[in-house]
C-alpha atoms as a PDB file:
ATOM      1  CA  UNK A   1     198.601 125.132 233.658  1.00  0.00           C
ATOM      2  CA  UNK A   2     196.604 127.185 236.202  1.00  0.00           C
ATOM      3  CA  UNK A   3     194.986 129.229 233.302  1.00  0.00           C
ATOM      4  CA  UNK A   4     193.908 125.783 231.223  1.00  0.00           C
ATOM      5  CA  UNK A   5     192.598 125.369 234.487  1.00  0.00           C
ATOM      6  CA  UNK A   6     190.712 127.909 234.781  1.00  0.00           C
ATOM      7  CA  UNK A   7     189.268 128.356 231.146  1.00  0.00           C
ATOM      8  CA  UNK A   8     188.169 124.519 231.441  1.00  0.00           C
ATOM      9  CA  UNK A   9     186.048 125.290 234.653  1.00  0.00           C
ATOM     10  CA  UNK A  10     184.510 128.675 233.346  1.00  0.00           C
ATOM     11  CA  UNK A  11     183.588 126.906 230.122  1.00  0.00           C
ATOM     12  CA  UNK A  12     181.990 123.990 232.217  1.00  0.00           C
ATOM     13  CA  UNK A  13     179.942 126.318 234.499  1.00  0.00           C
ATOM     14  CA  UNK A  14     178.670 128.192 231.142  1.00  0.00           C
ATOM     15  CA  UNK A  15     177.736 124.547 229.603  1.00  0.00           C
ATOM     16  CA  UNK A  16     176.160 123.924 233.055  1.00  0.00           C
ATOM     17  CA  UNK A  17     174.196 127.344 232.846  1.00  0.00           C
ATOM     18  CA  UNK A  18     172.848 126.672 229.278  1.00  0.00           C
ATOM     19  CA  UNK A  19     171.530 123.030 229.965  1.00  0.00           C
ATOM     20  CA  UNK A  20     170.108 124.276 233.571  1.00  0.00           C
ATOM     21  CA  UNK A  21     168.432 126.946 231.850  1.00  0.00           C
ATOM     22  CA  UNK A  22     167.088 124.770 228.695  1.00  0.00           C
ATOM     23  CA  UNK A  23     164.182 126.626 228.318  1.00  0.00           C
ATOM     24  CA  UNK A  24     165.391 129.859 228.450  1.00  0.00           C
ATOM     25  CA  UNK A  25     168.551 128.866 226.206  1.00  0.00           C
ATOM     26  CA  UNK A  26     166.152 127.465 223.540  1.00  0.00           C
ATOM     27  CA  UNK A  27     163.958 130.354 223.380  1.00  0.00           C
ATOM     28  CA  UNK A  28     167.441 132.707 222.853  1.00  0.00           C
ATOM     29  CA  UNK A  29     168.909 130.465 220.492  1.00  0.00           C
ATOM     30  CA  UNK A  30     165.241 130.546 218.131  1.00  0.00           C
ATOM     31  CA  UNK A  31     165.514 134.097 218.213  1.00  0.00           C
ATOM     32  CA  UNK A  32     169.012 134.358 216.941  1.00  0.00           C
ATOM     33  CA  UNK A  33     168.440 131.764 214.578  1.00  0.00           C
ATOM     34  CA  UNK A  34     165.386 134.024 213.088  1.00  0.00           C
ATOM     35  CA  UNK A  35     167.752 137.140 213.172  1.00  0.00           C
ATOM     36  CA  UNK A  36     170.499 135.282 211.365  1.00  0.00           C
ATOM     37  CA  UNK A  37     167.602 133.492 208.788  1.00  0.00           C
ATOM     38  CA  UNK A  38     166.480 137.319 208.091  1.00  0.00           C
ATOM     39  CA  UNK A  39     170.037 138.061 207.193  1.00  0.00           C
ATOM     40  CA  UNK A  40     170.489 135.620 204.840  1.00  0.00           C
ATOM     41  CA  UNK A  41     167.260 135.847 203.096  1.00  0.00           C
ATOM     42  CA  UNK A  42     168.761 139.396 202.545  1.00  0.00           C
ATOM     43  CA  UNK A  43     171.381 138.187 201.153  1.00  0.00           C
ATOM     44  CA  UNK A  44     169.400 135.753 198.739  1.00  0.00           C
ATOM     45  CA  UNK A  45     167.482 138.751 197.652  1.00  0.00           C
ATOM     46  CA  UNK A  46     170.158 140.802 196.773  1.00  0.00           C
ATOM     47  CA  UNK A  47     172.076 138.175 194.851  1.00  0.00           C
ATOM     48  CA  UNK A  48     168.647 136.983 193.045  1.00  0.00           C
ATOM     49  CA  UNK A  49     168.171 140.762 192.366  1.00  0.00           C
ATOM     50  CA  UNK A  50     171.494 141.302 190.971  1.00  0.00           C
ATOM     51  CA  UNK A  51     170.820 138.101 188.740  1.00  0.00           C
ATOM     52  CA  UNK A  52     167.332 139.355 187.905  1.00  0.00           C
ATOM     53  CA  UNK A  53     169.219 142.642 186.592  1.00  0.00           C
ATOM     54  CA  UNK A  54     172.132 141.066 184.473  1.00  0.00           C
ATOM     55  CA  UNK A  55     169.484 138.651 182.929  1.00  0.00           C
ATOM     56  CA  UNK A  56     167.590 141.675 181.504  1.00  0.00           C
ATOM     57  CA  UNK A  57     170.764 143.605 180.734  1.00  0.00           C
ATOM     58  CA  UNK A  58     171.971 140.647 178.927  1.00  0.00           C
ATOM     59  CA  UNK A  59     168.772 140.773 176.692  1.00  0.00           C
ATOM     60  CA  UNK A  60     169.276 144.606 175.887  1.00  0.00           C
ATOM     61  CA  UNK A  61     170.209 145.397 171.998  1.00  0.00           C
ATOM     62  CA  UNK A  62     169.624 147.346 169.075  1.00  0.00           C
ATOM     63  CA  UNK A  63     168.103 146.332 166.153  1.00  0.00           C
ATOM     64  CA  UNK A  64     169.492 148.263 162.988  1.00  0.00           C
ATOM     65  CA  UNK A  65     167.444 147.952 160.043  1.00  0.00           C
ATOM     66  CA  UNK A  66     168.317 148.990 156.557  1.00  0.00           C
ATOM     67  CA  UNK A  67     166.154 149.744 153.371  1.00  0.00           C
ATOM     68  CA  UNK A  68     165.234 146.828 151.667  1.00  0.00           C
ATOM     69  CA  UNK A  69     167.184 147.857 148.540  1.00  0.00           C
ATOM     70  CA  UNK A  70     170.673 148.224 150.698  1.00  0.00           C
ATOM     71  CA  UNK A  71     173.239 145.627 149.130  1.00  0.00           C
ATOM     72  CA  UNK A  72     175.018 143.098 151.302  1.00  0.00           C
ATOM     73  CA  UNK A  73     178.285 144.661 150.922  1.00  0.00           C
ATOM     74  CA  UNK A  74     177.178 147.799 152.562  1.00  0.00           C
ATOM     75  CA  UNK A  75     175.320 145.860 155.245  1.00  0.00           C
ATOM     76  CA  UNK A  76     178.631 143.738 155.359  1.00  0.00           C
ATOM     77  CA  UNK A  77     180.655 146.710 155.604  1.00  0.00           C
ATOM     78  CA  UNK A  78     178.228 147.732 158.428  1.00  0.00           C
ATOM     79  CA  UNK A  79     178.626 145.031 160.398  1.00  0.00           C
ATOM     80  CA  UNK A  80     182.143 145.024 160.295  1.00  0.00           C
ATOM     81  CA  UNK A  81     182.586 148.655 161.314  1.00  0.00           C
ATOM     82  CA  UNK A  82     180.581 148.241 164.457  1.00  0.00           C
ATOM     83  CA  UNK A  83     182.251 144.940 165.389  1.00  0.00           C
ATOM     84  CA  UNK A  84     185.671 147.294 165.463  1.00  0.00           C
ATOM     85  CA  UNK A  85     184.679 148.796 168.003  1.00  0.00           C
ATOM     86  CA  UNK A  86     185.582 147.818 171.295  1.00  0.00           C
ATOM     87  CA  UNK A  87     182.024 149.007 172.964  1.00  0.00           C
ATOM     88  CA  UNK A  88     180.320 146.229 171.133  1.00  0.00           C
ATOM     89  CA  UNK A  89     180.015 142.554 172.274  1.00  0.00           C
ATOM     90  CA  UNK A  90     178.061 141.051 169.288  1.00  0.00           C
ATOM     91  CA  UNK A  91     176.476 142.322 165.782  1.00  0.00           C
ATOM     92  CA  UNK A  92     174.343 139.483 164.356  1.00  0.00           C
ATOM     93  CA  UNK A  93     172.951 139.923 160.807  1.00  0.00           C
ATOM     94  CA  UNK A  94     169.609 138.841 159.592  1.00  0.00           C
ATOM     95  CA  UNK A  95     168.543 138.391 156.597  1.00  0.00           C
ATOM     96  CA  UNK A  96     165.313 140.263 154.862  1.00  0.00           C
ATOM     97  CA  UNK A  97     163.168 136.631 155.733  1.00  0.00           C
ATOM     98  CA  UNK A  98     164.452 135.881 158.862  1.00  0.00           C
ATOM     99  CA  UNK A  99     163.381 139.537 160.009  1.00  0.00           C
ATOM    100  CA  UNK A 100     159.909 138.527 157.969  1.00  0.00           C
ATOM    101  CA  UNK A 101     159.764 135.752 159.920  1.00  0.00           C
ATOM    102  CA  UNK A 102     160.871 136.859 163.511  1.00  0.00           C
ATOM    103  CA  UNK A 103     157.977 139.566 162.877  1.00  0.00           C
ATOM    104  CA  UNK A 104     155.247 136.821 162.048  1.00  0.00           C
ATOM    105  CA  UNK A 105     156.434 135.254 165.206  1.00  0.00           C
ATOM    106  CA  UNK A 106     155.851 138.038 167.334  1.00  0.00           C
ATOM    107  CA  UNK A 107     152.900 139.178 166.234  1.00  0.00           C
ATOM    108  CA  UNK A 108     151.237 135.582 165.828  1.00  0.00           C
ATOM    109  CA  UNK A 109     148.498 136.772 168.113  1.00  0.00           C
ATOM    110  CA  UNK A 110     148.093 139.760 166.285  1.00  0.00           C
ATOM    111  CA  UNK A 111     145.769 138.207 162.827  1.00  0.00           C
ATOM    112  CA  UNK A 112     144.998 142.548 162.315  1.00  0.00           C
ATOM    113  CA  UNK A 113     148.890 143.233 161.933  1.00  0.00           C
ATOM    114  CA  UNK A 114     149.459 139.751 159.744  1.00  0.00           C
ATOM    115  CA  UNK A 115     146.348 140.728 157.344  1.00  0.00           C
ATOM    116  CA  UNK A 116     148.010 143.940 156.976  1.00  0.00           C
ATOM    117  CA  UNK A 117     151.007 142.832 155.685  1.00  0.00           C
ATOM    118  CA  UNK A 118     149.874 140.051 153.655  1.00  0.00           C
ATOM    119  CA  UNK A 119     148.067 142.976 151.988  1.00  0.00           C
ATOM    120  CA  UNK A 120     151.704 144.759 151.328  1.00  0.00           C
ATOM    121  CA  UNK A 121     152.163 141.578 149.199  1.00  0.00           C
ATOM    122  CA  UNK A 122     156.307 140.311 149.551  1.00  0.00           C
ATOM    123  CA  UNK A 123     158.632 141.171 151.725  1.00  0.00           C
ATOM    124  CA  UNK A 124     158.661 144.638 152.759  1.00  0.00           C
ATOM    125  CA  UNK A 125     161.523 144.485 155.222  1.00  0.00           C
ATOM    126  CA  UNK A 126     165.192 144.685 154.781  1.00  0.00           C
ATOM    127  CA  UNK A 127     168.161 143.115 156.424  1.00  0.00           C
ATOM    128  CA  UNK A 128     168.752 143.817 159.962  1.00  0.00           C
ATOM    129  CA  UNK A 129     171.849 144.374 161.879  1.00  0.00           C
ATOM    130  CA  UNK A 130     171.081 143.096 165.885  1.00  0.00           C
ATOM    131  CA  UNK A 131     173.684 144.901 168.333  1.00  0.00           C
ATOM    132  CA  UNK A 132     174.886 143.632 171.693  1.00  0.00           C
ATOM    133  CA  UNK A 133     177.140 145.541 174.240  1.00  0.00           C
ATOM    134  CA  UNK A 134     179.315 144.360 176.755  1.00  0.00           C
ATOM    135  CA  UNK A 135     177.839 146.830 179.081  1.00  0.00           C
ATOM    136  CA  UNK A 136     174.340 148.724 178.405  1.00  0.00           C
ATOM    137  CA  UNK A 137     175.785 151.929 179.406  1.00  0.00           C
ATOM    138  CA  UNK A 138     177.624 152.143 175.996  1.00  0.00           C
ATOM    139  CA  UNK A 139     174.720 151.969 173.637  1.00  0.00           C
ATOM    140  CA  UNK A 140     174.267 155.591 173.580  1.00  0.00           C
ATOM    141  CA  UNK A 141     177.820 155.780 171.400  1.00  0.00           C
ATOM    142  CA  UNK A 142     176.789 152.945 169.784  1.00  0.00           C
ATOM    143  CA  UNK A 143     173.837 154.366 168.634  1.00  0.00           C
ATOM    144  CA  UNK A 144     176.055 158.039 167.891  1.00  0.00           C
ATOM    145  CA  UNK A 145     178.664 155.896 165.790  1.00  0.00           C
ATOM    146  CA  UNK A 146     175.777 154.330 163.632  1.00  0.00           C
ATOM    147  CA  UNK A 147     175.141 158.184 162.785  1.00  0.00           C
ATOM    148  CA  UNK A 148     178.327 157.239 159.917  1.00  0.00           C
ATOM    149  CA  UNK A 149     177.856 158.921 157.162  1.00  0.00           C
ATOM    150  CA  UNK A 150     179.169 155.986 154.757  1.00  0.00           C
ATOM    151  CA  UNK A 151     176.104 153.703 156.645  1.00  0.00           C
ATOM    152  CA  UNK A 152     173.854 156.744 157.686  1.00  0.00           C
ATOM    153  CA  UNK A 153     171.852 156.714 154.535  1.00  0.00           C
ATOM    154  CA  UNK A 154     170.972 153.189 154.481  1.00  0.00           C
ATOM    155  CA  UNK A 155     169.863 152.944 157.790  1.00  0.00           C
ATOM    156  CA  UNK A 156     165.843 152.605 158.085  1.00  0.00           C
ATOM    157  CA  UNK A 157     165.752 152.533 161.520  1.00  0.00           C
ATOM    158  CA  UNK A 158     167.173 151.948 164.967  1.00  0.00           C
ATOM    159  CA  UNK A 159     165.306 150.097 167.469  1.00  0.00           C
ATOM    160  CA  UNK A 160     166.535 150.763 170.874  1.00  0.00           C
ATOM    161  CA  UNK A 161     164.785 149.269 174.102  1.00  0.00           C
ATOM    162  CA  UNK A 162     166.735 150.705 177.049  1.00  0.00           C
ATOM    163  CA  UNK A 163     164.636 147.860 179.335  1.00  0.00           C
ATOM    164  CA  UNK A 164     165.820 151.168 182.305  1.00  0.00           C
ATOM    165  CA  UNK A 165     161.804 150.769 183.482  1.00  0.00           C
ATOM    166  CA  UNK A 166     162.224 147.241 184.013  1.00  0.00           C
ATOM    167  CA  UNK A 167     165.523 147.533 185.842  1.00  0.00           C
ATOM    168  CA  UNK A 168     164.481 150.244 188.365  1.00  0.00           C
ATOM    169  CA  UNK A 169     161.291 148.014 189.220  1.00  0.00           C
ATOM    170  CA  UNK A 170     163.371 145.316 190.412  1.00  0.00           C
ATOM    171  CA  UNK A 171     165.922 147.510 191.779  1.00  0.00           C
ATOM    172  CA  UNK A 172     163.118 149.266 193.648  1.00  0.00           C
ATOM    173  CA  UNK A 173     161.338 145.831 194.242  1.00  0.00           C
ATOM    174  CA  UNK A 174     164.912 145.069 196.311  1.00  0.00           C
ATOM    175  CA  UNK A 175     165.421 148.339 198.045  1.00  0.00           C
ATOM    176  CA  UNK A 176     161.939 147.651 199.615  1.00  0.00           C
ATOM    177  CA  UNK A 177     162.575 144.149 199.990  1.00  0.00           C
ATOM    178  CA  UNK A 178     166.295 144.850 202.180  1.00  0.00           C
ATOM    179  CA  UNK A 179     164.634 147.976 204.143  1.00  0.00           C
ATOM    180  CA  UNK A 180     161.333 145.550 205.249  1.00  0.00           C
ATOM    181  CA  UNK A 181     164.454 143.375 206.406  1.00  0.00           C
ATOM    182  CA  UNK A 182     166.499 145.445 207.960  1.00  0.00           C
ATOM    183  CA  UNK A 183     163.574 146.955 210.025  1.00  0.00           C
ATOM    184  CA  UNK A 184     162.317 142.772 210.447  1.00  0.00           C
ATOM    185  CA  UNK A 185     165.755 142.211 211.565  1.00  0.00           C
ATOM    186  CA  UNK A 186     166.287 145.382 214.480  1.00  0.00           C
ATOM    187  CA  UNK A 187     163.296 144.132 215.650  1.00  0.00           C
ATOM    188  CA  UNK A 188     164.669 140.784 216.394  1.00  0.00           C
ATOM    189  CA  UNK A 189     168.048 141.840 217.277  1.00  0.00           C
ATOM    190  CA  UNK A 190     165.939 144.124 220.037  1.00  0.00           C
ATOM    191  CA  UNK A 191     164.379 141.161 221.452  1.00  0.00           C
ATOM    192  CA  UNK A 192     167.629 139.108 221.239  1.00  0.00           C
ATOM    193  CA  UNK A 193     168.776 142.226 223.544  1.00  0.00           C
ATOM    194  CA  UNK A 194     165.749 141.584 225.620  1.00  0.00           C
ATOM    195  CA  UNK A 195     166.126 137.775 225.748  1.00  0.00           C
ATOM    196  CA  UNK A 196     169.913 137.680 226.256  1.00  0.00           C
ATOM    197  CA  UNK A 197     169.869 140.144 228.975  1.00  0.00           C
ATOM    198  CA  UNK A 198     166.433 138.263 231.117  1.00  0.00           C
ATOM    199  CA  UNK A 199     168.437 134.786 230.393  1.00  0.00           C
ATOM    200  CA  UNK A 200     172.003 135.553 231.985  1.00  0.00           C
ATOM    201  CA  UNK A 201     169.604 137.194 234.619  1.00  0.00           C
ATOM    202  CA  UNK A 202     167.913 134.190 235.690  1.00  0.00           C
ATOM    203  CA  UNK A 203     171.473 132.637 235.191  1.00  0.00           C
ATOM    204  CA  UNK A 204     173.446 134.975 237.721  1.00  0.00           C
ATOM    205  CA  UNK A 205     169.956 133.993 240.326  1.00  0.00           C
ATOM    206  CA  UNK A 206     170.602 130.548 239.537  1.00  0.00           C
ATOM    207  CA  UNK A 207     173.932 130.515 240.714  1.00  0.00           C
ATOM    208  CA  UNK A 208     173.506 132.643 243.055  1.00  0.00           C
ATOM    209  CA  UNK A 209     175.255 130.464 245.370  1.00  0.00           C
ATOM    210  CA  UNK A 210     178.058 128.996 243.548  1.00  0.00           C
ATOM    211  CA  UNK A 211     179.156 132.934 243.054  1.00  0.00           C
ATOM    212  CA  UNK A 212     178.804 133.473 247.170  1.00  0.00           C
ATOM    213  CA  UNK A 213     181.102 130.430 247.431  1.00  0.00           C
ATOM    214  CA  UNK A 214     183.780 132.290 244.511  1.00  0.00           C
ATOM    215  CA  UNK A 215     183.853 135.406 246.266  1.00  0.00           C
ATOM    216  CA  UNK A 216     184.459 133.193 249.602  1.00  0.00           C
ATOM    217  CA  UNK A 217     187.225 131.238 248.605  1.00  0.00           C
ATOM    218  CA  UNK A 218     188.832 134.561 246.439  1.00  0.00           C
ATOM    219  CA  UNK A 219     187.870 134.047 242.984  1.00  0.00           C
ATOM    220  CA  UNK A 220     188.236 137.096 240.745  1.00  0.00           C
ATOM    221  CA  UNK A 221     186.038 138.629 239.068  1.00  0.00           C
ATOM    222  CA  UNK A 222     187.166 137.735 235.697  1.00  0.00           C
ATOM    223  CA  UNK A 223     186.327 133.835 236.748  1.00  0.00           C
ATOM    224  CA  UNK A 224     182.871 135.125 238.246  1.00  0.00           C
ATOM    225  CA  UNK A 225     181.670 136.361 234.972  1.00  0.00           C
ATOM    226  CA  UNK A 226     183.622 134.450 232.637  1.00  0.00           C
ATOM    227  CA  UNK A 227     180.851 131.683 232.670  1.00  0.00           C
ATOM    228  CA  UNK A 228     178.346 133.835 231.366  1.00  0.00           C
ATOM    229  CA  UNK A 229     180.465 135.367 228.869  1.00  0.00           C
ATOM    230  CA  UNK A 230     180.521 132.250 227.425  1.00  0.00           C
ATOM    231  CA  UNK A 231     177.138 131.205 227.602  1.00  0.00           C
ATOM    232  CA  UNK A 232     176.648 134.452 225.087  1.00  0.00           C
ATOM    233  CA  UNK A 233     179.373 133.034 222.800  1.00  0.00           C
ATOM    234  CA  UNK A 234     177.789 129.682 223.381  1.00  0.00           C
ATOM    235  CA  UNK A 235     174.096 130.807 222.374  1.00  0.00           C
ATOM    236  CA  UNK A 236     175.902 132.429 219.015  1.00  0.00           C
ATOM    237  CA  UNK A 237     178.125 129.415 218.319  1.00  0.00           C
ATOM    238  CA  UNK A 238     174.775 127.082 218.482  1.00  0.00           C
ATOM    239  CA  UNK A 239     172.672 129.295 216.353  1.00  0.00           C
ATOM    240  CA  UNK A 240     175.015 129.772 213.835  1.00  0.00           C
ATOM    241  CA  UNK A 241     175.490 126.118 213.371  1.00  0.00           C
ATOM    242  CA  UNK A 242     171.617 125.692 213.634  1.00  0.00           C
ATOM    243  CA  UNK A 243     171.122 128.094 210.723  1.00  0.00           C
ATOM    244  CA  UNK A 244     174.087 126.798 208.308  1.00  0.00           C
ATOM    245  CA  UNK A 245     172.186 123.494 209.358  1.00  0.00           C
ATOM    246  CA  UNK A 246     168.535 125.557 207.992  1.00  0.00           C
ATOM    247  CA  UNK A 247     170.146 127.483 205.010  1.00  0.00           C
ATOM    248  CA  UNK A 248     171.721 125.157 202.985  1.00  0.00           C
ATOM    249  CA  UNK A 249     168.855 122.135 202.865  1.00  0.00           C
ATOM    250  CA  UNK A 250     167.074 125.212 201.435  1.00  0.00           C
ATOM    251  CA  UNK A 251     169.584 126.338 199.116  1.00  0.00           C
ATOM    252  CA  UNK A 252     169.703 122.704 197.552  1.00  0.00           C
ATOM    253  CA  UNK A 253     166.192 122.513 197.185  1.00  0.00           C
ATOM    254  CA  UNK A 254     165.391 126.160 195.624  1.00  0.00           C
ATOM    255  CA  UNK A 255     168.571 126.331 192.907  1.00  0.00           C
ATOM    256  CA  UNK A 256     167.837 123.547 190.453  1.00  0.00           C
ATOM    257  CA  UNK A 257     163.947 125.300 190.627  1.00  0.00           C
ATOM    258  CA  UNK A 258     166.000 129.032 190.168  1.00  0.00           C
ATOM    259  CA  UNK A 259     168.059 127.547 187.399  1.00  0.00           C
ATOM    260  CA  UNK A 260     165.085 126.587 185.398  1.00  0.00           C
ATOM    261  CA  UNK A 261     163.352 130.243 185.699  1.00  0.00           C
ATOM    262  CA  UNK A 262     166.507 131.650 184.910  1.00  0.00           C
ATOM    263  CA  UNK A 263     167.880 130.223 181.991  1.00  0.00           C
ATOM    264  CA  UNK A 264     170.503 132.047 180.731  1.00  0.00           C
ATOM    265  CA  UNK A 265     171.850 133.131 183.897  1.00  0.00           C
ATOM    266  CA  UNK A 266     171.319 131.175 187.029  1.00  0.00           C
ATOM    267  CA  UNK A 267     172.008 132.707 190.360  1.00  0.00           C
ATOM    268  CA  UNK A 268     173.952 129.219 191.559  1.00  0.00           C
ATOM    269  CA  UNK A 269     173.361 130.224 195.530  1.00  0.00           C
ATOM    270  CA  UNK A 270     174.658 127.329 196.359  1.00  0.00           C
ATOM    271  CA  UNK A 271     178.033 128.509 194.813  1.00  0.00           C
ATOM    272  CA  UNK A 272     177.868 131.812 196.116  1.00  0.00           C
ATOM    273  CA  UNK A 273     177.503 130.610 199.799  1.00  0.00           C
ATOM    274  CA  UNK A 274     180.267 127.963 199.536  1.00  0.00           C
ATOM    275  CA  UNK A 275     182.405 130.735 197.863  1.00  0.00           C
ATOM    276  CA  UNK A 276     181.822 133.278 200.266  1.00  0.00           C
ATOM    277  CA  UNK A 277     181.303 130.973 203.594  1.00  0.00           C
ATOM    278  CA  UNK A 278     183.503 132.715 206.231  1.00  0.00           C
ATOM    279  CA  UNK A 279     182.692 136.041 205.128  1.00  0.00           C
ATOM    280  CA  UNK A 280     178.694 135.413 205.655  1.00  0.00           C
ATOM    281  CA  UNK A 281     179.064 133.398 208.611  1.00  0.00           C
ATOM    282  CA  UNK A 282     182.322 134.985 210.257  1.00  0.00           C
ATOM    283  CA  UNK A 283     180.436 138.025 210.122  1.00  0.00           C
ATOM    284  CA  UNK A 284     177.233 136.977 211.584  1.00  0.00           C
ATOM    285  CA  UNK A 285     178.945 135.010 214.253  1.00  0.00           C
ATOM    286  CA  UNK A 286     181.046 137.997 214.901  1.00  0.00           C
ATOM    287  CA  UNK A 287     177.985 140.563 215.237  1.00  0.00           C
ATOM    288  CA  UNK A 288     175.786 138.639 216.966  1.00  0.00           C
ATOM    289  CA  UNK A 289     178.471 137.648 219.416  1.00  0.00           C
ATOM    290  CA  UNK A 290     179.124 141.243 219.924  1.00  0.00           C
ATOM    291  CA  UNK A 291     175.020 141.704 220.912  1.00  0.00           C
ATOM    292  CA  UNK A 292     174.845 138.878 222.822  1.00  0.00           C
ATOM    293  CA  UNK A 293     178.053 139.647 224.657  1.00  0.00           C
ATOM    294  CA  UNK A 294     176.877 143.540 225.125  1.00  0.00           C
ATOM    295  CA  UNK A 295     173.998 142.313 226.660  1.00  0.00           C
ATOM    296  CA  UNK A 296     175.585 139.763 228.686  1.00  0.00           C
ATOM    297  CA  UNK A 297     177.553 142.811 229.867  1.00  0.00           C
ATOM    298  CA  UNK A 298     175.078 145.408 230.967  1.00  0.00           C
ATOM    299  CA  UNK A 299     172.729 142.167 232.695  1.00  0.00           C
ATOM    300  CA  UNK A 300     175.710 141.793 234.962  1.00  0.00           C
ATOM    301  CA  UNK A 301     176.438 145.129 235.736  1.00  0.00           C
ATOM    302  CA  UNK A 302     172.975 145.528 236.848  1.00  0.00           C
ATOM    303  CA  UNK A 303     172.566 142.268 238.815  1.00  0.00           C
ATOM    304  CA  UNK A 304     176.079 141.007 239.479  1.00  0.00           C
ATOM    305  CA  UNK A 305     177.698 142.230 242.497  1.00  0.00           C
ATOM    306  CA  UNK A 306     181.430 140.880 242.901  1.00  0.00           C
END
């Protein structure tokens, strides 16, 4: 009973702190809430990186193209031997106008490459085998096992765009991107030192008197600086519910516009969040209680005398 006691009167003399101190509490809790908002915009960016690279991956194939004069049975045959493999997601064939036509399409813009071949008069491509992988790591045996002799001879050419230049920009783009945020966020987690440490300062003056009347009537010292223990875990507790408060608003409003620029594979942070909600949070609650409590610490060793 004693110890209920005793945790309901430190927590009440922490509460009593914080409001005392409103100024001072609200100008910690803004910087923890900025600390824990550069966090999770880290964590946006990685996630919309990772998207940004499975998006292009997904788009990665080869095109196969055979002579125009290559029957369908060997393009058939083809086909079939690269779909037994287990390296290969997808082989989609096109036909000797549909490749006419997909190269019209892309080169609509380009009336000096059209003129050209409506000077070639007909159709001078063949059929066309397009490639998929299940992972673009493997298209360097795909392209070794289209070296067959049965197929080898038929094959015009092999179009292979490893899209590597477009991965390492945004996989550069997010290495700059996390260090610019984890420097961003040291900073702040320096002056959440700084503010934590000044704020349970002008909270051990404050009650400068109640804790002359504790050490009169024999409290311990584990009651003396329980209060501001908890006024640490108190900050922490308020800014963490401040920026689930901030994050997910934001998350509502920027997923439907994500989904729309990408189409084929949205990031859904809404998901991810929800998914992985005590993992994110627990571990931001837990680290920042662990700074705010260190500092708690070292401001009363300096000014606390028990």
């Amino acid at each position: 009973m004693a110890f209920f006691v005793s945790a309901y009167r430190i927590i009440h003399f922490a509460l009593q702190s914080f409001w005392r101190n409103i100024w001072l509490s609200i100008i910690t809790v803004t910087i923890l809430v900025l600390t824990l908002l550069i966090v999770n915009v880290l964590l946006v960016m990685n996630v919309l990186g990772q998207t940004a690279v499975t998006a292009v991956e997904s788009k990665i194939d080869v095109s196969v193209s055979f002579a125009p004069e290559t029957n369908e049975e060997v393009i058939a045959g083809a086909r079939g031997y690269l779909m037994s493999l287990p390296q290969v997601k997808d082989a989609r064939q096109l036909t000797p106008d549909e490749v006419l036509a997909d190269f019209r399409d892309k080169n609509a813009n380009k009336p000096e490459v059209l003129a050209s071949l409506d000077e070639v008069g007909g159709n001078p491509f063949g059929a066309q085998l397009i490639v998929s992988a299940y992972d673009p790591a493997d298209f360097p045996f795909i392209l070794e096992a289209l070296e067959n002799p049965e197929y080898k001879q038929y094959i015009q050419d092999k179009d292979y765009q490893s899209h590597e230049s477009i991965i390492s920009a945004i996989n550069h783009t997010i290495e700059r991107v996390r260090i610019g945020g984890i420097i961003l966020g040291a900073f702040f987690i320096f002056i959440t030192i700084l503010i934590v440490f000044n704020t349970i300062r002008v909270a051990i003056y404050t009650h400068r008197e109640e804790i002359g009347i504790m050490r009169l009537v024999g409290a311990s010292a584990a009651f003396v600086r329980g209060p501001f223990l908890v006024e640490a875990i108190i900050y922490t507790f308020v800014a963490l519910g401040l920026i689930i408060a901030i994050v997910y608003p934001i998350l509502g409003v920027v997923d439907p516009w994500l989904a729309k620029f990408f189409v084929s594979t949205p990031p859904n942070l809404l998901g991810y969040f929800n998914h992985n909600f005590l993992m994110i949070f627990g571990a931001e609650f837990v680290g920042l209680t662990m700074v705010t409590l260190l500092s708690t610490a070292y401001a009363m060793r300096r000014y606390l005398r028990i």
